[in-house]
C-alpha atoms as a PDB file:
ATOM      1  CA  UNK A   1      71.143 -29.074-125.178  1.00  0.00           C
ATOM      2  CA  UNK A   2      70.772 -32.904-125.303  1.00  0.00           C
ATOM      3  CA  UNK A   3      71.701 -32.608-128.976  1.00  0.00           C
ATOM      4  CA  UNK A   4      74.620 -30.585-128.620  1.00  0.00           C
ATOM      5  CA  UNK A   5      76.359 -33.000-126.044  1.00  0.00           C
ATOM      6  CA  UNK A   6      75.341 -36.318-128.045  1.00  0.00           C
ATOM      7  CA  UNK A   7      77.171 -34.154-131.455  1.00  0.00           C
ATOM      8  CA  UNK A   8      80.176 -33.928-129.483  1.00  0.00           C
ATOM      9  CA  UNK A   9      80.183 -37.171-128.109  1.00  0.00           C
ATOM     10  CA  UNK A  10      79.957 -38.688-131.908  1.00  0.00           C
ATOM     11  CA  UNK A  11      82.232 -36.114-133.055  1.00  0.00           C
ATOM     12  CA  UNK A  12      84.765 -36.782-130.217  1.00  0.00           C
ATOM     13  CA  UNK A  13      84.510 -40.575-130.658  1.00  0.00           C
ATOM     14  CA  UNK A  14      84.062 -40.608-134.551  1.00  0.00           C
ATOM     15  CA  UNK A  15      87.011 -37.847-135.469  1.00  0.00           C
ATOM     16  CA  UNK A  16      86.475 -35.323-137.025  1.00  0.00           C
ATOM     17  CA  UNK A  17      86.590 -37.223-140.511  1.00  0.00           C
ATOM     18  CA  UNK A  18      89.233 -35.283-142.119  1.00  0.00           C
ATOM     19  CA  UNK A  19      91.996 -37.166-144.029  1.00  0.00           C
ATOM     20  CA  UNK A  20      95.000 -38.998-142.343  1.00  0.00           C
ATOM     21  CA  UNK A  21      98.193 -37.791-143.060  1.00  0.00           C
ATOM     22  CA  UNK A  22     101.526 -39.768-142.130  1.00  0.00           C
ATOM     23  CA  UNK A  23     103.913 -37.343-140.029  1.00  0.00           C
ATOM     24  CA  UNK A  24     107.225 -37.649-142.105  1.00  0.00           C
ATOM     25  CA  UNK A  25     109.060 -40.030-144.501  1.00  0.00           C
ATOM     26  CA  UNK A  26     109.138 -43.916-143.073  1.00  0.00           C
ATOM     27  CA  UNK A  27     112.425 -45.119-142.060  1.00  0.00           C
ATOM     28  CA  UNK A  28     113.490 -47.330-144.765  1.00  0.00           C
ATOM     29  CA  UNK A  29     117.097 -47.912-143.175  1.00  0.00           C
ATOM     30  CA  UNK A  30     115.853 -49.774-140.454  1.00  0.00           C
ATOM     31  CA  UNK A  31     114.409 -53.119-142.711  1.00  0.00           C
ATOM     32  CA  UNK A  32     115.651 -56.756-141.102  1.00  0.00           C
ATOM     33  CA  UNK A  33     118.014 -57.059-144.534  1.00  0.00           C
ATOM     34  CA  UNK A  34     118.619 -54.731-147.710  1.00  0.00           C
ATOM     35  CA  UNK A  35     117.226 -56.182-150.955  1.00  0.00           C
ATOM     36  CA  UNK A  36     120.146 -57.879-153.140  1.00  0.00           C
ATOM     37  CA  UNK A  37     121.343 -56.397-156.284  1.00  0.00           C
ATOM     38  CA  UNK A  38     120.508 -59.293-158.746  1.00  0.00           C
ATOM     39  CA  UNK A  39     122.094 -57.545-162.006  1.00  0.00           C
ATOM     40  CA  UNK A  40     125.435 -59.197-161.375  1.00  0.00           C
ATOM     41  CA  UNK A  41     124.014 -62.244-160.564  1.00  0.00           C
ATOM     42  CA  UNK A  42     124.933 -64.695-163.310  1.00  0.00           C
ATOM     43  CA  UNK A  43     123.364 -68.087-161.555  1.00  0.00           C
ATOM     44  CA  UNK A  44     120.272 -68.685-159.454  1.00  0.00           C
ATOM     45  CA  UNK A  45     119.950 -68.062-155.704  1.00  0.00           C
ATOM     46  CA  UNK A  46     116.368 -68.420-155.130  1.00  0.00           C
ATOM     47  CA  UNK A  47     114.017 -69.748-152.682  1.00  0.00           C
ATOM     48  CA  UNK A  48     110.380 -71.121-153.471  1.00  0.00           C
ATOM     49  CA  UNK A  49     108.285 -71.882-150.607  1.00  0.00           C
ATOM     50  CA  UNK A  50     105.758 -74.560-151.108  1.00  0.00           C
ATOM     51  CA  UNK A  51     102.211 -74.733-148.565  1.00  0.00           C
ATOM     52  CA  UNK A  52     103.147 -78.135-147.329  1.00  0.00           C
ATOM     53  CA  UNK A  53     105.453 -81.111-148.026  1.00  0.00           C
ATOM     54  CA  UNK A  54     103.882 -82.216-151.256  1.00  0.00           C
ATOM     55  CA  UNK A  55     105.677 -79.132-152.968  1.00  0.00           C
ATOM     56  CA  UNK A  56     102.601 -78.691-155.001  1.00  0.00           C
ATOM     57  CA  UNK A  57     101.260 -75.345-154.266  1.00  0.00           C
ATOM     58  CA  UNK A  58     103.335 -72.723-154.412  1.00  0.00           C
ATOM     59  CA  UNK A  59     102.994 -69.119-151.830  1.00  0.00           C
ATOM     60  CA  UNK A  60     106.465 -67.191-152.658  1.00  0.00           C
ATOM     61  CA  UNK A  61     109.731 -67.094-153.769  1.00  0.00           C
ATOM     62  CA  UNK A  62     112.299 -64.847-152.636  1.00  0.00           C
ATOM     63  CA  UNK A  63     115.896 -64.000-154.310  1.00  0.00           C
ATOM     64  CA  UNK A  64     117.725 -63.484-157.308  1.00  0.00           C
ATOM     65  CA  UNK A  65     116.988 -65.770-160.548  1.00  0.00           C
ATOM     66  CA  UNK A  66     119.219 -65.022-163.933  1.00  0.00           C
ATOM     67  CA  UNK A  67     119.775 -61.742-163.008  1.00  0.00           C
ATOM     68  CA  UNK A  68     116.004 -60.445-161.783  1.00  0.00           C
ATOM     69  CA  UNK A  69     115.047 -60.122-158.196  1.00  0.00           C
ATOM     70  CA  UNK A  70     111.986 -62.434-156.906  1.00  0.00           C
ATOM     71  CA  UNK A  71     110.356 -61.166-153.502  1.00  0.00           C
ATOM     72  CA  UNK A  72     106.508 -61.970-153.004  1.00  0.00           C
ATOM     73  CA  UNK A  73     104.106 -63.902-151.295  1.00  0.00           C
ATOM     74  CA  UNK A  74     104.710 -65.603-148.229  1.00  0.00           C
ATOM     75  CA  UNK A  75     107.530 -68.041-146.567  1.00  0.00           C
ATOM     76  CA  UNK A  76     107.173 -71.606-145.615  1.00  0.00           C
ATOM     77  CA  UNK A  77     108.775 -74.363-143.907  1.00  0.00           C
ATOM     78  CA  UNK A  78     108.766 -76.456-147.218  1.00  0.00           C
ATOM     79  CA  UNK A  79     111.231 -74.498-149.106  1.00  0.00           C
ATOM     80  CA  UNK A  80     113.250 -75.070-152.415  1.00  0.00           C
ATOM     81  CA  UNK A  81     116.274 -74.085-152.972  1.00  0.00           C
ATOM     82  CA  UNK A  82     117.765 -73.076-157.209  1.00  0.00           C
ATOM     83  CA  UNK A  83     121.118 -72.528-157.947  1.00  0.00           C
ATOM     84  CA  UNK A  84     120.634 -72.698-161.805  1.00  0.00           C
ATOM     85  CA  UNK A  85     118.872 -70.502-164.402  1.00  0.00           C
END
């Protein structure tokens, strides 16, 4: 009996182990801003984002650059701004 109720006390507070699914599509719509469309973009609009003010090390960029999109890493205070390819 002791067994039985420790089991169900491990399988209550474990799960049951089976696999996680994710109840319906996510809700792309509601991102802070759309991604821009860069294949029009004939100049530079980009941000790099440096780890401090000696603009050595850089952690991200975000926007467009001579027609391709740039979005990764992180964003920074000490930030750079290029308008030309």
């Amino acid at each position: 009996m002791r067994s039985f109720i420790l089991g169900a006390l491990l399988t209550t507070l474990l799960g049951c182990g089976g696999p996680m699914t994710q109840e319906g599509e996510p809700d792309l719509a509601s991102q802070e801003a759309p991604l821009p469309d860069c294949s029009n973009e004939p100049n530079a609009n980009l941000h790099r984002y440096y780890s401090d003010a000696t603009y050595t090390q850089l952690i991200g960029e975000y926007g467009c650059y001579c027609g391709g999109l740039y979005v990764w890493g992180g964003r920074s205070v000490y930030s750079q701004y290029i308008q030309e390819c």
